[in-house]
Protein backbone atom coordinates (compact mmCIF):
# COMPACT_ATOMS: atom_id res chain seq x y z
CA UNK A 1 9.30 19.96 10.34
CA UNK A 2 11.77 20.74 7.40
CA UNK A 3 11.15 22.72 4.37
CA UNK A 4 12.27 23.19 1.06
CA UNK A 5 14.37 25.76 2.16
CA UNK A 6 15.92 23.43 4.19
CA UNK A 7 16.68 20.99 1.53
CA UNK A 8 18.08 23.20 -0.79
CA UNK A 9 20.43 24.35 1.69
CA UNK A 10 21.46 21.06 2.76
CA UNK A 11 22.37 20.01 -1.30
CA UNK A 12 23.67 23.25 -1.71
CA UNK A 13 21.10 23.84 -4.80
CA UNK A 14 18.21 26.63 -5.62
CA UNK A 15 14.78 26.09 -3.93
CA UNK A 16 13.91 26.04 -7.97
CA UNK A 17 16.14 22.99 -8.22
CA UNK A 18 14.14 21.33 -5.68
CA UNK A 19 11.15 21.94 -6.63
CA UNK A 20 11.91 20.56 -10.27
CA UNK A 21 13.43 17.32 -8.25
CA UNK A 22 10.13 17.35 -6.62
CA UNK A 23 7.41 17.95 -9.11
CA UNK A 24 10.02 15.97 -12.03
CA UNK A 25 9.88 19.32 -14.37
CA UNK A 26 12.51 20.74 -15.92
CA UNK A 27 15.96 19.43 -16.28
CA UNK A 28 18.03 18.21 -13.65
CA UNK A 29 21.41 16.73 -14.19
CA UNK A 30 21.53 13.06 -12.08
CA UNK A 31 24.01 13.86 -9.66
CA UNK A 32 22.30 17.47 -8.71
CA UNK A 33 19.15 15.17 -8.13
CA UNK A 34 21.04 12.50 -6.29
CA UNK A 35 22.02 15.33 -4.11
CA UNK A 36 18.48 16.77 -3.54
CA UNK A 37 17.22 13.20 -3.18
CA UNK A 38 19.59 12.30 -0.06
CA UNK A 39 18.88 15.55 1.26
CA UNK A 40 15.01 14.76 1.35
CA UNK A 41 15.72 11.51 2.96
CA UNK A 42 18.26 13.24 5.67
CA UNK A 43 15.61 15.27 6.32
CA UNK A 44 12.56 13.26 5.71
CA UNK A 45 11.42 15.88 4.36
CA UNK A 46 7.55 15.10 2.91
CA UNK A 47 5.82 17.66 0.11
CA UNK A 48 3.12 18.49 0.56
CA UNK A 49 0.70 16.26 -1.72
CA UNK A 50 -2.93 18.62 -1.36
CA UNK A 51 -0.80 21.61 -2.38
CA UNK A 52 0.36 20.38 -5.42
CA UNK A 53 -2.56 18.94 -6.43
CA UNK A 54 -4.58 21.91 -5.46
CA UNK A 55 -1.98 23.98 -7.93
CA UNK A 56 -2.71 21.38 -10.65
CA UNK A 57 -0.03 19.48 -10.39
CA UNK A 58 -0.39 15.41 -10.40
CA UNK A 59 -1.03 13.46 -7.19
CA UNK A 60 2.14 11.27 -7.36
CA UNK A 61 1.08 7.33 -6.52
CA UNK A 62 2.25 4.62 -6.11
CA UNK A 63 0.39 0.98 -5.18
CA UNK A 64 1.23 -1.85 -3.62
CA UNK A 65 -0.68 -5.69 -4.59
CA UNK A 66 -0.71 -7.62 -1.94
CA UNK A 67 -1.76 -11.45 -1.68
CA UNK A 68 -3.62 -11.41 1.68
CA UNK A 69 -4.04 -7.88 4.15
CA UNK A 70 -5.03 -10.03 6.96
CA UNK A 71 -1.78 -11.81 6.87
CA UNK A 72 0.40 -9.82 9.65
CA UNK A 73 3.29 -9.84 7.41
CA UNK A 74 1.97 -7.91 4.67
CA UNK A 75 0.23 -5.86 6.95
CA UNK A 76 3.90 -5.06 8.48
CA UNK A 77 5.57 -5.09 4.88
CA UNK A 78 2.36 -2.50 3.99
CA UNK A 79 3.31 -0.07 6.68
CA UNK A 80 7.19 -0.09 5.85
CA UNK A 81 5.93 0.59 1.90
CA UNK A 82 3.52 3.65 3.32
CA UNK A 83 6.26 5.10 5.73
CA UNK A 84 8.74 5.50 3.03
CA UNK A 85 6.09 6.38 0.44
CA UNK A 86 4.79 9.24 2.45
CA UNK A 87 8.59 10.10 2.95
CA UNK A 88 9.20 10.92 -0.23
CA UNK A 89 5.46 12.63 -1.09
CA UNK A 90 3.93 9.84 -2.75
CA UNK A 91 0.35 8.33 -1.75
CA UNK A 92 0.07 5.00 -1.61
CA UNK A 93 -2.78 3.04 -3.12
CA UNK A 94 -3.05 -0.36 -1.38
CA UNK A 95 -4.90 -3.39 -3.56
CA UNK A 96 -5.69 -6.91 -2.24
CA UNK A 97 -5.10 -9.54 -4.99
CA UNK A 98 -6.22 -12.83 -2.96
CA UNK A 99 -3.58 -14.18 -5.18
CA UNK A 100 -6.06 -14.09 -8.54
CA UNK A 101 -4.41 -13.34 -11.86
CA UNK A 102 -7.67 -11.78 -12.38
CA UNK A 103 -8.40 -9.39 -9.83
CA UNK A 104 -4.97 -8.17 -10.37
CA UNK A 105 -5.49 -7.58 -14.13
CA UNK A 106 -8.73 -5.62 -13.11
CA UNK A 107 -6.30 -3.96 -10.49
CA UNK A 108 -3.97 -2.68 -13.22
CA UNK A 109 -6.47 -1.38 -15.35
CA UNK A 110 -7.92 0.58 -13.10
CA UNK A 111 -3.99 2.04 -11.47
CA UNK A 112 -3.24 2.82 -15.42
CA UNK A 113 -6.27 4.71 -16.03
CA UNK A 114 -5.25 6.81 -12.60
CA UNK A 115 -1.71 7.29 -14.22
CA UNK A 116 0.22 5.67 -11.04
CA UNK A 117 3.74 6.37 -11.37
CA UNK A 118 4.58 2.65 -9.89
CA UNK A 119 3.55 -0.57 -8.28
CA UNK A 120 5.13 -3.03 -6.03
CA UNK A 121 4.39 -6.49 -6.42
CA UNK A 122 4.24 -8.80 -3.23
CA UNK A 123 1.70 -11.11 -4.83
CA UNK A 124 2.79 -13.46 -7.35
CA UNK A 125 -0.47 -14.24 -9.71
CA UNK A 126 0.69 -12.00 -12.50
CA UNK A 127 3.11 -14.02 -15.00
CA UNK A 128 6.26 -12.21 -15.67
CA UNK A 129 5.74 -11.10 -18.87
CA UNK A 130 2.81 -9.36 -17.92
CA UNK A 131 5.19 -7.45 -15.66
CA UNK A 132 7.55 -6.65 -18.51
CA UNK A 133 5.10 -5.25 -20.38
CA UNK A 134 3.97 -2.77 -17.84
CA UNK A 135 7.46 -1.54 -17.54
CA UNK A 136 7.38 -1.17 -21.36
CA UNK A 137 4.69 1.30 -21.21
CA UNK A 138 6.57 3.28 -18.87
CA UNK A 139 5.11 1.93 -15.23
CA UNK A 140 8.31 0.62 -13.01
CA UNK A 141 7.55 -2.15 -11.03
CA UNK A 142 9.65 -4.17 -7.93
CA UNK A 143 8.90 -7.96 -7.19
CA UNK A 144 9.11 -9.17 -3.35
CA UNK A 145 9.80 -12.47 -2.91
CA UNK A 146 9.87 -13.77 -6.76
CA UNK A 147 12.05 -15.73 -8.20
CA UNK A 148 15.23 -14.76 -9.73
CA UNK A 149 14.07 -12.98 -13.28
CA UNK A 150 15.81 -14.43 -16.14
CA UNK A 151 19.03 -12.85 -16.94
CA UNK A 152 19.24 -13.13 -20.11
CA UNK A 153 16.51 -10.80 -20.84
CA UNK A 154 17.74 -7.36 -21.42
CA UNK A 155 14.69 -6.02 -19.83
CA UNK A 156 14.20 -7.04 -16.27
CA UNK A 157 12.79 -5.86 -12.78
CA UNK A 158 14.15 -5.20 -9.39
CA UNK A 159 13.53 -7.95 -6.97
CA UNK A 160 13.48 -8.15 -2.88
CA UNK A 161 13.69 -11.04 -1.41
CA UNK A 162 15.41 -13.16 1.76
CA UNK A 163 17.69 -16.30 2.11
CA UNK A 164 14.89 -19.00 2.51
CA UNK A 165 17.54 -21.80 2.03
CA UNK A 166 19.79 -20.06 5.07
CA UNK A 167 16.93 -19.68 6.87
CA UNK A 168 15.34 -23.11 6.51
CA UNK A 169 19.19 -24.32 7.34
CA UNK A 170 18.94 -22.33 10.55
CA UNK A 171 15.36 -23.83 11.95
CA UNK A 172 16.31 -27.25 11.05
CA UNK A 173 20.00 -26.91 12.72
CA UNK A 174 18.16 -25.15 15.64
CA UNK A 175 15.87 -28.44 16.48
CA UNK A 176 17.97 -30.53 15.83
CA UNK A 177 19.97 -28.83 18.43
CA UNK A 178 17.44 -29.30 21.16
CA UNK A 179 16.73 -33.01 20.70
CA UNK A 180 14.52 -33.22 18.08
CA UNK A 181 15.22 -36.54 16.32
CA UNK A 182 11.70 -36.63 13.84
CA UNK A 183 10.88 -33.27 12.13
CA UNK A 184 8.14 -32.63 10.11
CA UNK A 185 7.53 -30.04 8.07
CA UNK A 186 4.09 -27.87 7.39
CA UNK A 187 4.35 -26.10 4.42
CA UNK A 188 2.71 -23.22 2.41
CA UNK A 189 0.85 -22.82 -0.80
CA UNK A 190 3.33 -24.41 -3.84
CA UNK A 191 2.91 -21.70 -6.35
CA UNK A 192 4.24 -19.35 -3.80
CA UNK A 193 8.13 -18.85 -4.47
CA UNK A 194 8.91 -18.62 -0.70
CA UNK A 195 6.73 -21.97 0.12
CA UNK A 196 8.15 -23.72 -2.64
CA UNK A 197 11.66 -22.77 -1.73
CA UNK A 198 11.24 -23.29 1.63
CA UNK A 199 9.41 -27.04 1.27
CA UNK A 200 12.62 -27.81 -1.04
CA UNK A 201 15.22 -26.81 1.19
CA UNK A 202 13.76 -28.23 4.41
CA UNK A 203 13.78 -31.84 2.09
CA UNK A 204 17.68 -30.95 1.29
CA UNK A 205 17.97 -30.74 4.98
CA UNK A 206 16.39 -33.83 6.40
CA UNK A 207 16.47 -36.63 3.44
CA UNK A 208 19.59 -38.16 4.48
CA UNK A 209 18.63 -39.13 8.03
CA UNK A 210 16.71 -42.47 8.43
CA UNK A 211 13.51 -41.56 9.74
CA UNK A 212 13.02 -38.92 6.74
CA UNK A 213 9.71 -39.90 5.03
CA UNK A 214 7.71 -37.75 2.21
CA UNK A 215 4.46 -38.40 4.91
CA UNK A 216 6.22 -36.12 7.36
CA UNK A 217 5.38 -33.50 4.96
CA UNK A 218 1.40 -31.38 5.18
CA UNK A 219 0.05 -28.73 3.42
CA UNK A 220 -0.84 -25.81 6.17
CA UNK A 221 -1.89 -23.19 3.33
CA UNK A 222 0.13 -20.51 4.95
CA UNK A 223 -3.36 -20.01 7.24
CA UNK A 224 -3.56 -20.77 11.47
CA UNK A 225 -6.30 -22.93 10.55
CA UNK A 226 -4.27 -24.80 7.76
CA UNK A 227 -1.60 -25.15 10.72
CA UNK A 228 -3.76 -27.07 13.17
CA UNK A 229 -5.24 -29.26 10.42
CA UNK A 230 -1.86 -30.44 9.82
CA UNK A 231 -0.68 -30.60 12.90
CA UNK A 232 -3.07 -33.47 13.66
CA UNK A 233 -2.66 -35.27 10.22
CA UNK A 234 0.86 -35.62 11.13
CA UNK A 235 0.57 -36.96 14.88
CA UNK A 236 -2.27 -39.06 13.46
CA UNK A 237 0.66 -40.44 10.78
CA UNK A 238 3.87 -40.30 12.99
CA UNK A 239 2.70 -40.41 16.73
CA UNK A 240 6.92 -39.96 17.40
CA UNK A 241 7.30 -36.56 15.87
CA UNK A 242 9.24 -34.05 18.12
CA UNK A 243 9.68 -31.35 15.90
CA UNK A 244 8.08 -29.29 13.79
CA UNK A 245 9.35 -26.86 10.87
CA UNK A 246 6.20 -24.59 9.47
CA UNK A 247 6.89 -22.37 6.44
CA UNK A 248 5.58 -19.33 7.95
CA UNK A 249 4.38 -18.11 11.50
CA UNK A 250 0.89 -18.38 10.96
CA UNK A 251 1.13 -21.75 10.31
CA UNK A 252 3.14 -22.09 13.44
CA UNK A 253 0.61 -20.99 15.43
CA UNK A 254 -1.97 -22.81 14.28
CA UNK A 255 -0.10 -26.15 15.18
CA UNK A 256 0.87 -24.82 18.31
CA UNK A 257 -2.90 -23.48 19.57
CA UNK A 258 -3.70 -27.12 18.13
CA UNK A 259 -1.01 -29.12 19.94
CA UNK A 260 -2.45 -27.55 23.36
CA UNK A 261 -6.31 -28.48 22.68
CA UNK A 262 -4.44 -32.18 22.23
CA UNK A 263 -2.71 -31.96 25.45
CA UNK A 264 0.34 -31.88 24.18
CA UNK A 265 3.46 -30.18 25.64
CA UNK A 266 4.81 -27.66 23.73
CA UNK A 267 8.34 -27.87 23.59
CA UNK A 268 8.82 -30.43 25.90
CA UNK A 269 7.20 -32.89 23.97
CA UNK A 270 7.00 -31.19 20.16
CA UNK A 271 9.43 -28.45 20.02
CA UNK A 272 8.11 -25.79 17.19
CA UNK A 273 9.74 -23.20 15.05
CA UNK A 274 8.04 -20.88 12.38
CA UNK A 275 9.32 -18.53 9.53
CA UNK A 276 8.58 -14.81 9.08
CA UNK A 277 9.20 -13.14 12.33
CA UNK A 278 5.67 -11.31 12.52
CA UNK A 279 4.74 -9.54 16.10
CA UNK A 280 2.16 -11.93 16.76
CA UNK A 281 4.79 -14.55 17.37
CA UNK A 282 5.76 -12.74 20.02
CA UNK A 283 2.44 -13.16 22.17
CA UNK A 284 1.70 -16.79 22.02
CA UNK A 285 2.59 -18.85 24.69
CA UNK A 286 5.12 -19.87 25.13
CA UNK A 287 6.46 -17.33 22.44
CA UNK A 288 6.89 -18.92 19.07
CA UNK A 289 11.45 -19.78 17.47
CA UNK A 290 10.94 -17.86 14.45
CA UNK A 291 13.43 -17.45 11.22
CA UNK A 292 12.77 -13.25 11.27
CA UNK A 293 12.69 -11.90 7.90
CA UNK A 294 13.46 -7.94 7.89
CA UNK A 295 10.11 -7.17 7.00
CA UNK A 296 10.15 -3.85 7.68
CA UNK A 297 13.41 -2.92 5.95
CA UNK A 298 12.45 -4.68 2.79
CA UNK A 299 9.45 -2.64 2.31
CA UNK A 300 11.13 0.39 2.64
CA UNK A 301 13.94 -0.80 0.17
CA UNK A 302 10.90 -1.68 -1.93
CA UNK A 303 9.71 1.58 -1.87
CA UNK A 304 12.65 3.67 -2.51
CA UNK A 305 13.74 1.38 -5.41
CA UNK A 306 10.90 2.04 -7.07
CA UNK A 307 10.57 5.56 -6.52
CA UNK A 308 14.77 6.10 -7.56
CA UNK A 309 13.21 4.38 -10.41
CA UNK A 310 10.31 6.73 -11.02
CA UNK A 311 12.62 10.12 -10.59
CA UNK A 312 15.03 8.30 -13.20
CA UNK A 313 17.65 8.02 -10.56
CA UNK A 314 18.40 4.69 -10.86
CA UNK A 315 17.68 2.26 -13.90
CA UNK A 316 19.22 -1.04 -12.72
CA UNK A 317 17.47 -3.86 -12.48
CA UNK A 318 19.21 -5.81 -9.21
CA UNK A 319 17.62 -8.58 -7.17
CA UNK A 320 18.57 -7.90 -3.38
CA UNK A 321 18.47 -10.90 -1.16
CA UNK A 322 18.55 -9.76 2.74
CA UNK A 323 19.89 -11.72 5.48
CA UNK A 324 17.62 -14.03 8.00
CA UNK A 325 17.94 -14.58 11.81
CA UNK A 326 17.01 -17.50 13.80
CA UNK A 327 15.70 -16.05 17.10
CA UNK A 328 14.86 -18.69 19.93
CA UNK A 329 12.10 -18.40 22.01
CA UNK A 330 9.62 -20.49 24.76
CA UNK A 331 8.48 -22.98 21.50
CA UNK A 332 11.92 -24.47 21.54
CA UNK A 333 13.55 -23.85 24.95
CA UNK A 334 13.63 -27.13 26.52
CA UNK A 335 14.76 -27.68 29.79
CA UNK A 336 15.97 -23.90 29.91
CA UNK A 337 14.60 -20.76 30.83
């Protein structure tokens, strides 16, 4: 395990310098702390959080407000945030919004009154002035999956987020690809940047072939459950779909658990593709085509953005928008191995 010694060496500073980095007292120039900082990351070096607090020093913190925890992809995105977090000798504080405004206001109340150094947003019930404000008073923040802040503000925030349109282009390409002639699409929660995106996108895809129809379109609530509801409601409508394009992968596998209590052949006869790239699509059967998000790398970017931004490292306010990746699996494979 590395020490302090270790990272001094390694930026070529004092073990004072370090600890100043560390415990953000004293003055350090920026590049002498960009230094220390990528030596700490070489190293993965972690401080150690009891001793500091122990010699009076503040527990650093930093939270996380998540939508849903018992959606596998925040639960992945969660873990990413916590590895990097615990990196760089922060404790994370994890808080489950259920998507209300005002359990996250209640939320921030309570993180300000525990003086947390910075929160990552991965909900989107707060508006964004709210947000701007608790920058003002000195809290960074970093958005996953909003949409692009207005750039005319001089005061912004960092955002995270994916190519939803690439990746809706991908699915729909991809079934079309394997025969599919009447896709529908299941889509997520409206207020919800990514569902909203997505539901566009998969309409900019489709609405110039003939058998395109608004009634090939059902909510599935981002939930298995909403998935199998509207997986029937749209057999019940269009008996001919062969396709189907769900906004996330929980949704995907509630239409396909649904399509095989229906008797229905999965992809020989409906051919299914989801959006997220979670683990559990990986254990259906057959295994669920997925768009794969980099969950686990943009929690980490998360993380580090916002604590450059704590340690005054970085003050830019960038929105980073990571590549997708079809990747094909039993729910699509027709005819093939």
């Amino acid at each position: 395990m590395s020490t302090i010694r270790d990272v001094a060496a390694l930026a070529n500073v004092s073990i004072a310098t370090v600890s100043r980095v560390i415990n953000e007292k004293g003055y350090v120039d920026v590049n002498t702390k960009k230094k220390v900082m990528a030596a700490i990351r070489e190293l993965q070096y972690v401080p150690n959080s009891v001793a500091q607090v122990l010699a009076g020093k503040k527990l650093k913190g930093i939270a996380v407000i998540m939508p849903d925890i018992q959606n596998p992809f925040f639960a992945e995105l969660a873990r990413a945030i916590e590895d990097m977090a615990r990196q760089r000798g922060f404790t994370l504080f994890l808080c489950n919004s259920d998507d209300q405004s005002e359990k996250e206001k209640v939320y921030l109340d309570v993180l300000k009154s525990k003086s947390i150094d910075g929160i990552i947003f991965a909900s989107n019930a707060l508006a964004e002035e709210e947000i701007y404000e608790l920058q003002r008073q000195g809290i960074p923040a970093v958005l996953m999956d909003r949409a692009f802040i207005n750039e005319q503000r001089e005061s912004s925030v960092s955002v995270i987020r994916t190519q939803n349109r690439q990746g809706v282009h991908q699915a729909i390409q991809h079934l079309r690809s394997v025969g599919c002639e009447t896709i529908a699409h299941i889509y997520g929660p409206q207020h919800l940047i990514t569902a909203k995106e997505r539901y566009k996108s998969y309409i900019q895809e489709v609405e110039s072939f003939s058998w395109f129809d608004q009634s090939l379109l059902e909510p599935g609530y981002f939930q298995i459950e909403g998935g199998r509801q509207a997986v029937r409601k749209l057999l019940l409508r269009h008996p001919e779909i062969d396709g189907i394009f769900a906004g996330n992968d929980m949704m995907a596998i509630g239409a396909l658990k649904e399509l095989r209590c229906m008797g229905i052949s999965v992809p020989e006869q409906v051919a299914i593709c989801g959006y997220d790239g979670i683990q559990l699509s990986q254990i259906t059967e057959p295994e669920l085509t997925t768009v794969v998000q980099p969950i686990y790398e943009m929690g980490r970017l998360a993380a580090q953005i916002l604590i450059e931004k704590i340690g005054g490292i970085s003050d830019h306010e960038i929105v980073y928008e990571l590549e997708v990746k079809l990747v094909e699996r039993g729910s699509t494979k027709r005819g093939r191995l």
